[in-house]
C-alpha atoms as a PDB file:
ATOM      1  CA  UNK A   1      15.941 -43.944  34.166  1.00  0.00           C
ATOM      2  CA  UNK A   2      17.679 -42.986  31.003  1.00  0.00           C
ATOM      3  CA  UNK A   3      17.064 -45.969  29.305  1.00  0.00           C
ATOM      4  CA  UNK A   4      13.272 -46.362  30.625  1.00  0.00           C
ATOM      5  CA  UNK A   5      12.549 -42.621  29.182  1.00  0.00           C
ATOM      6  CA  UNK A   6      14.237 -43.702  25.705  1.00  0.00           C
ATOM      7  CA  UNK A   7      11.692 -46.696  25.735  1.00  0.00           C
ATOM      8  CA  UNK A   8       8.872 -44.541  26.233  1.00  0.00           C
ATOM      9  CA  UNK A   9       9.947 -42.360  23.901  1.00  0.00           C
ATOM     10  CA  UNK A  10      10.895 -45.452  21.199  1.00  0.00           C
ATOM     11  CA  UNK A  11       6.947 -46.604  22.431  1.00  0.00           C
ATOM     12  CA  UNK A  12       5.496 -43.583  21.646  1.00  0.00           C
ATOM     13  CA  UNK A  13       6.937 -42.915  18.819  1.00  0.00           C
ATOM     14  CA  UNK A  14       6.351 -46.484  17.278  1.00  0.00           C
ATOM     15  CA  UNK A  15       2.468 -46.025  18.158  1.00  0.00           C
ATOM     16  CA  UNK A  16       2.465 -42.405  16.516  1.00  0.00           C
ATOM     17  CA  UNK A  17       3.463 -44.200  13.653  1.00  0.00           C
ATOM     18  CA  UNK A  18       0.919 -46.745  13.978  1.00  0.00           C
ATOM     19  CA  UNK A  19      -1.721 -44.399  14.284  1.00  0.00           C
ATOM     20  CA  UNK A  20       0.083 -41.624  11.612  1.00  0.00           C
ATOM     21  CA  UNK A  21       0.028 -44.624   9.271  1.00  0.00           C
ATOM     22  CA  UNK A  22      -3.559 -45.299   9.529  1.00  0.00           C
ATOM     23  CA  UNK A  23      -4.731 -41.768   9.465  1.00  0.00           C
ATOM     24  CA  UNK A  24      -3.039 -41.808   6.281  1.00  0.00           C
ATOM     25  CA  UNK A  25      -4.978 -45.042   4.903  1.00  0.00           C
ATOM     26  CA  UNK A  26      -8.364 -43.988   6.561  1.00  0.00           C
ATOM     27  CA  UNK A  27      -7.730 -40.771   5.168  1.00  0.00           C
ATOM     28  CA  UNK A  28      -6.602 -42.227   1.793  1.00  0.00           C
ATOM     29  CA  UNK A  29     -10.093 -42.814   0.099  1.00  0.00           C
ATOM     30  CA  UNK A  30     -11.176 -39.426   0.979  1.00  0.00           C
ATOM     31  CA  UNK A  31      -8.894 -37.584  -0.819  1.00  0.00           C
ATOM     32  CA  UNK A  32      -9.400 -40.048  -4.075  1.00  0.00           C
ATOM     33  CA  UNK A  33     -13.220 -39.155  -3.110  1.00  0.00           C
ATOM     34  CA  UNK A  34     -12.334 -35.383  -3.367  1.00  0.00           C
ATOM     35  CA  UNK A  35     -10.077 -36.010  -6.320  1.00  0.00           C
ATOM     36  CA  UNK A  36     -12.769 -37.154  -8.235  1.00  0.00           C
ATOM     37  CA  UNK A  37     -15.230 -34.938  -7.027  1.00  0.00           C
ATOM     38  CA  UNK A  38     -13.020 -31.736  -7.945  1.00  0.00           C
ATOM     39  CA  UNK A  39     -12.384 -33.842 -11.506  1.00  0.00           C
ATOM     40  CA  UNK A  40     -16.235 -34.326 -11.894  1.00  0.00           C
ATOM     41  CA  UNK A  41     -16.501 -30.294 -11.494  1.00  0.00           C
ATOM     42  CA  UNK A  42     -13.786 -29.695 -13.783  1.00  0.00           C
ATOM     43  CA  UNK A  43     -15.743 -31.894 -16.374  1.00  0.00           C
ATOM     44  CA  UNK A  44     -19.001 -30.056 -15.548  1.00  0.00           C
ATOM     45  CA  UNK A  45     -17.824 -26.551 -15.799  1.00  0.00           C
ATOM     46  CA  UNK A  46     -15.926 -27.440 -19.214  1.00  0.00           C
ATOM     47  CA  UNK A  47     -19.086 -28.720 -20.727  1.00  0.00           C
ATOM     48  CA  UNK A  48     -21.045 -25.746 -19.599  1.00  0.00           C
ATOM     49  CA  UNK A  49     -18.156 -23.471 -21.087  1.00  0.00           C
ATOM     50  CA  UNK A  50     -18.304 -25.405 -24.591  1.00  0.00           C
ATOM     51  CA  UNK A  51     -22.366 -24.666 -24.087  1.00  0.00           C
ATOM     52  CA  UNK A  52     -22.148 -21.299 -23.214  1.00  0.00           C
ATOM     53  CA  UNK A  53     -19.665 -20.686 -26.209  1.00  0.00           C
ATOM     54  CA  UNK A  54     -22.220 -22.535 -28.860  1.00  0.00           C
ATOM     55  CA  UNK A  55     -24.790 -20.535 -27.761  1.00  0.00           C
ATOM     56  CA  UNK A  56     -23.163 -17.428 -28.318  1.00  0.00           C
ATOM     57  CA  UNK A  57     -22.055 -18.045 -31.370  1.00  0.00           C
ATOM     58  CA  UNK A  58     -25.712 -19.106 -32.182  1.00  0.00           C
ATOM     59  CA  UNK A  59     -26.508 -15.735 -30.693  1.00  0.00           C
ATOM     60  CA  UNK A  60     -24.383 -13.838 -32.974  1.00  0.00           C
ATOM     61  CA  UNK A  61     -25.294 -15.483 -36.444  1.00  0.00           C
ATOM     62  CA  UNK A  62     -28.570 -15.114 -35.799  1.00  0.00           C
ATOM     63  CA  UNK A  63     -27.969 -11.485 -35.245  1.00  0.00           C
ATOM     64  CA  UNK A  64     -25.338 -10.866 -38.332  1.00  0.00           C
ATOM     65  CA  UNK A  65     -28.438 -13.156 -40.020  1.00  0.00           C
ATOM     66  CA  UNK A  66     -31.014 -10.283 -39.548  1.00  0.00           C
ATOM     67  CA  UNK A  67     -28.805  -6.874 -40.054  1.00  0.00           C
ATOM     68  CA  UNK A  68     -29.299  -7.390 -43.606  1.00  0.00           C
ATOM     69  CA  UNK A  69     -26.898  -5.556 -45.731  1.00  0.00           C
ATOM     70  CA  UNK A  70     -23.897  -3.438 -44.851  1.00  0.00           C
ATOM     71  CA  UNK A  71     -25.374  -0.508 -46.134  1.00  0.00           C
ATOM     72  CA  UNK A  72     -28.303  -0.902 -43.894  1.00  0.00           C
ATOM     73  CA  UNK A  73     -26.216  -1.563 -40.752  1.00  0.00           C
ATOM     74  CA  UNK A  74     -24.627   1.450 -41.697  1.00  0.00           C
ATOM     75  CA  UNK A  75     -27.526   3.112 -41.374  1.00  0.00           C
ATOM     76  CA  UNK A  76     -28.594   1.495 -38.430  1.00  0.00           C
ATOM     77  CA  UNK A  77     -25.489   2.342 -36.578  1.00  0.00           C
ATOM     78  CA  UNK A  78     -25.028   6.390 -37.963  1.00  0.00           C
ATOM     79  CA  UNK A  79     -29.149   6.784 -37.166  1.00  0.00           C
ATOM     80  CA  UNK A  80     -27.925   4.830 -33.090  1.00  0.00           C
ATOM     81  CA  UNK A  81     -25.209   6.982 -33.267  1.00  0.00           C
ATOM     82  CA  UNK A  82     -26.876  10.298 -33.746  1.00  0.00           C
ATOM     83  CA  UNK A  83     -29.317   9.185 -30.905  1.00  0.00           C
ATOM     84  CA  UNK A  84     -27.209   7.744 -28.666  1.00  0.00           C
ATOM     85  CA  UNK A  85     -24.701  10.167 -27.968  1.00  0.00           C
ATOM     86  CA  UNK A  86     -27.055  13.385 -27.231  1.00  0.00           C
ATOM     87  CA  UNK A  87     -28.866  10.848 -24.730  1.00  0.00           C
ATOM     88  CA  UNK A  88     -25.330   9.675 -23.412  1.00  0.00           C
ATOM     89  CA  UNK A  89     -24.271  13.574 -23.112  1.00  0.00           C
ATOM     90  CA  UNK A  90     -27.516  14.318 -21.169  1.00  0.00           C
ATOM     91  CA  UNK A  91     -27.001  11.362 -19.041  1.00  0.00           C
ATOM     92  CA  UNK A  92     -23.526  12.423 -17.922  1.00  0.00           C
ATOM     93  CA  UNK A  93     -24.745  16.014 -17.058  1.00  0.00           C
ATOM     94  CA  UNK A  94     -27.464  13.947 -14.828  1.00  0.00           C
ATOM     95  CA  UNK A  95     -24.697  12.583 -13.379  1.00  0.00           C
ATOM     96  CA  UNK A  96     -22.460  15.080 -13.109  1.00  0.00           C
ATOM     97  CA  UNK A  97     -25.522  16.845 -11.135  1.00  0.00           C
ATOM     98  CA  UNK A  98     -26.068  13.902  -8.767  1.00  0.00           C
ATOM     99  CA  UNK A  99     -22.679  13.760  -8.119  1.00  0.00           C
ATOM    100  CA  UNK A 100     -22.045  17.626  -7.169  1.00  0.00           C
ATOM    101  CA  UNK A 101     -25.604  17.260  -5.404  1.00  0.00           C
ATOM    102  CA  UNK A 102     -24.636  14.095  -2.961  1.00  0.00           C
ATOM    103  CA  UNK A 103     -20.780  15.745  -2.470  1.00  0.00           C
ATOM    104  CA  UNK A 104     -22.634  19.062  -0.937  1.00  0.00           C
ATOM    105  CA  UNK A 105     -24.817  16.784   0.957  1.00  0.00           C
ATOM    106  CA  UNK A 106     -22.098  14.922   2.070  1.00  0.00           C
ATOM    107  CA  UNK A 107     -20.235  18.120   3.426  1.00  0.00           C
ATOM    108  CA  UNK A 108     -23.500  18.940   4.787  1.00  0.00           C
ATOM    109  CA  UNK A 109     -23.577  16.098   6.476  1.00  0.00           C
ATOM    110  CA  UNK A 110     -19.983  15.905   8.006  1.00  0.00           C
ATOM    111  CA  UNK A 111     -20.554  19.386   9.693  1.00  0.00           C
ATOM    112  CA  UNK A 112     -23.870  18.255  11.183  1.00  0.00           C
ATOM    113  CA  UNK A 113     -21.788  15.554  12.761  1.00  0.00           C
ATOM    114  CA  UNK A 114     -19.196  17.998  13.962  1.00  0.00           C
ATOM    115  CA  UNK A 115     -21.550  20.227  15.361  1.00  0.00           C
ATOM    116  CA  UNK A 116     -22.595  17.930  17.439  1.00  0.00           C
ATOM    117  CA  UNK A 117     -19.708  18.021  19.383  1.00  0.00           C
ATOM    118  CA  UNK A 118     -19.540  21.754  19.895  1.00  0.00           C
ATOM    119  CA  UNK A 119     -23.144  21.381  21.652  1.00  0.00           C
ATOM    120  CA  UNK A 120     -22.830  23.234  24.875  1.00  0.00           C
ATOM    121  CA  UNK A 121     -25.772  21.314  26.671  1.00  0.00           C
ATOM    122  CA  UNK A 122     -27.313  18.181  26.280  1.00  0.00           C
ATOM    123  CA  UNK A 123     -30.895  19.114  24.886  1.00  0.00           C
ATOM    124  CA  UNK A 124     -29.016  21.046  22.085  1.00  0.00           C
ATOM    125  CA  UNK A 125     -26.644  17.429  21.267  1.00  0.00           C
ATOM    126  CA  UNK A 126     -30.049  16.053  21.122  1.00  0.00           C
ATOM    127  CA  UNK A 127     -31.542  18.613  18.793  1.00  0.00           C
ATOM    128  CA  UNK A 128     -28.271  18.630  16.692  1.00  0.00           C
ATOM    129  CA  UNK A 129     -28.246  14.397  16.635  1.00  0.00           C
ATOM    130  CA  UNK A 130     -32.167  14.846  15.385  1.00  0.00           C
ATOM    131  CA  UNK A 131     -31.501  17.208  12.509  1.00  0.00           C
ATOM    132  CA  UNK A 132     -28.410  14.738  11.539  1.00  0.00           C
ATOM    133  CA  UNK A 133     -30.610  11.671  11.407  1.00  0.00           C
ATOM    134  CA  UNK A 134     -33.501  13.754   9.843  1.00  0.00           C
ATOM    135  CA  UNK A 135     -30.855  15.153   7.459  1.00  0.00           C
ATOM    136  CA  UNK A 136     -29.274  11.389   6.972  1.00  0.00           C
ATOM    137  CA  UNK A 137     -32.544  10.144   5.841  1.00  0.00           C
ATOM    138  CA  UNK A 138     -33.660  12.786   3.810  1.00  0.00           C
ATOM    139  CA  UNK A 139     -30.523  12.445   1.752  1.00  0.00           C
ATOM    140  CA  UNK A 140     -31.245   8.968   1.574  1.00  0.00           C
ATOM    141  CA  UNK A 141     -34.684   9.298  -0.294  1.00  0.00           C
ATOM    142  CA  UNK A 142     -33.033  12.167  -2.002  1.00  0.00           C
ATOM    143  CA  UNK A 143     -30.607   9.549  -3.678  1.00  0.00           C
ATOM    144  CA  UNK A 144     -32.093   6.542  -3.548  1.00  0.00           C
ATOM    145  CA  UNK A 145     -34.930   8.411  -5.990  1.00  0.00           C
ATOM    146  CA  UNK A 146     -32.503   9.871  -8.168  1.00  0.00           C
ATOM    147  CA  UNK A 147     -30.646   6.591  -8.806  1.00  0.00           C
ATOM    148  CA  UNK A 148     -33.944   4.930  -9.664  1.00  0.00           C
ATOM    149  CA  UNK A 149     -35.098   7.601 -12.071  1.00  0.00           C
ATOM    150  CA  UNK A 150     -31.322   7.311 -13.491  1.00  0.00           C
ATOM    151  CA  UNK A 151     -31.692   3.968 -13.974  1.00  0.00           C
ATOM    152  CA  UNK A 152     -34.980   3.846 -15.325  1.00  0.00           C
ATOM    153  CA  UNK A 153     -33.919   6.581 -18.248  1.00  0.00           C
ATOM    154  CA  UNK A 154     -30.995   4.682 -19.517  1.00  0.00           C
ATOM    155  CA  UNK A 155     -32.701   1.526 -19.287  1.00  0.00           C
ATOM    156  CA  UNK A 156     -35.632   3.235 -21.624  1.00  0.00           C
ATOM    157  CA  UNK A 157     -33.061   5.014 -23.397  1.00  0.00           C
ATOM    158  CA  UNK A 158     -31.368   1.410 -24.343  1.00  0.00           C
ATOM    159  CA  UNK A 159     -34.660  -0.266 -24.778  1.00  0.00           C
ATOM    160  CA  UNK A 160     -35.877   1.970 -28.235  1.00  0.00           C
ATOM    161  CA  UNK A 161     -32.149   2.276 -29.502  1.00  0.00           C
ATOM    162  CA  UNK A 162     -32.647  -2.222 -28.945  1.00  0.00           C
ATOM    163  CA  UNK A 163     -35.941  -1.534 -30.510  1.00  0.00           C
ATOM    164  CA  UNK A 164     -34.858   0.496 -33.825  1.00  0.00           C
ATOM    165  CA  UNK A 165     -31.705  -2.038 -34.520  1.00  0.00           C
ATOM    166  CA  UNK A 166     -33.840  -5.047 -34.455  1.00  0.00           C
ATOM    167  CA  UNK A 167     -36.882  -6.696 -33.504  1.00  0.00           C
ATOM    168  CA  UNK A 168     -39.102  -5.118 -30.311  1.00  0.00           C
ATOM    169  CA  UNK A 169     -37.861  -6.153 -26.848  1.00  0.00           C
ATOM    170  CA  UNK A 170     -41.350  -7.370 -24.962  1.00  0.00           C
END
C-alpha cells in the first residue's frame, strides 16, 4: 500500500507541477502587461510633474515680472501687513468665540443625553430624547451658519488684500 500511496503522491505532485508550471507561463504575460502598465504611469506622472513644475515657475516670473520695484513691494507688503494682521486678530477672536460657543453646546449636549437616562417614565425619555434631537439640530444650524459666515469673511478678507497686491481677482 506503501508504495501505491508514494505513487500517488509522486503523481500528484508531478501534475502540481505541470499545472504550477503553466500558471506561471499563463500568468507570465500578465505581469509583463502590468509591468508596463505601472511603467507607462510612471512615465505619465513624471511628465505631468515636469509640467506642473514649468508652469509654476511661469507662474512666479510672471508675478516677480509685475511687483515692480523693491521699494514698491515693500510697500505692498508693510500696507498687507498693516491690514492683514488686525483682520487675522479679529478672525481668531471669531474663532476663539465659535470654539467656546460649540464646547458649551457640546456639554449641553452630553447632559441632555445623560438625562435621558435618569427619566423616571417613559413619556418623560420621550420628552427628554425630543429636546436632544431639537437641541442636536439647532446646534447644527447654529454651526453650520457660523462656519459659512467664517468662511465667507476670510475668503473676502483674502480677496481685496489679492486685489491691492496685484491685478483684480474676477
Amino acid at each position: 500500500m506503501k508504495t501505491k500511496r508514494g505513487r500517488n503522491e509522486k503523481n500528484m505532485s508531478a501534475t502540481e507541477t505541470k499545472k504550477a508550471s503553466g500558471a506561471t507561463a499563463a500568468t507570465a504575460v500578465p505581469c509583463e502587461e502590468v509591468f508596463h502598465e505601472a511603467m507607462r504611469s510612471y512615465e505619465k506622472a513624471l511628465k505631468s510633474g515636469i509640467q506642473l513644475q514649468e508652469e509654476s515657475v511661469k507662474l512666479w516670473r510672471d508675478l516677480f515680472s509685475r511687483l515692480g520695484s523693491p521699494q514698491e513691494l515693500q510697500a505692498k507688503l508693510e500696507s498687507m501687513r498693516a491690514d492683514a494682521f488686525p483682520k487675522a486678530r479679529e478672525r481668531m477672536e471669531e474663532f476663539v468665540e465659535t470654539f467656546n460657543r460649540t464646547s458649551n453646546q457640546t456639554i449641553d449636549l452630553f447632559g441632555k443625553t445623560l438625562g435621558i437616562y435618569q427619566a423616571t417614565s417613559a413619556p418623560e425619555a420621550q420628552r427628554r430624547v425630543q429636546d436632544l434631537i431639537e437641541s442636536s439640530l439647532t446646534a447644527l444650524r447654529v454651526n453650520a451658519h457660523s462656519a459659512l459666515n467664517a468662511n465667507a469673511k476670510i475668503i473676502a478678507d483674502w480677496k481685496e488684500l489679492v486685489d491691492r497686491f496685484g491685478p483684480a481677482v474676477k
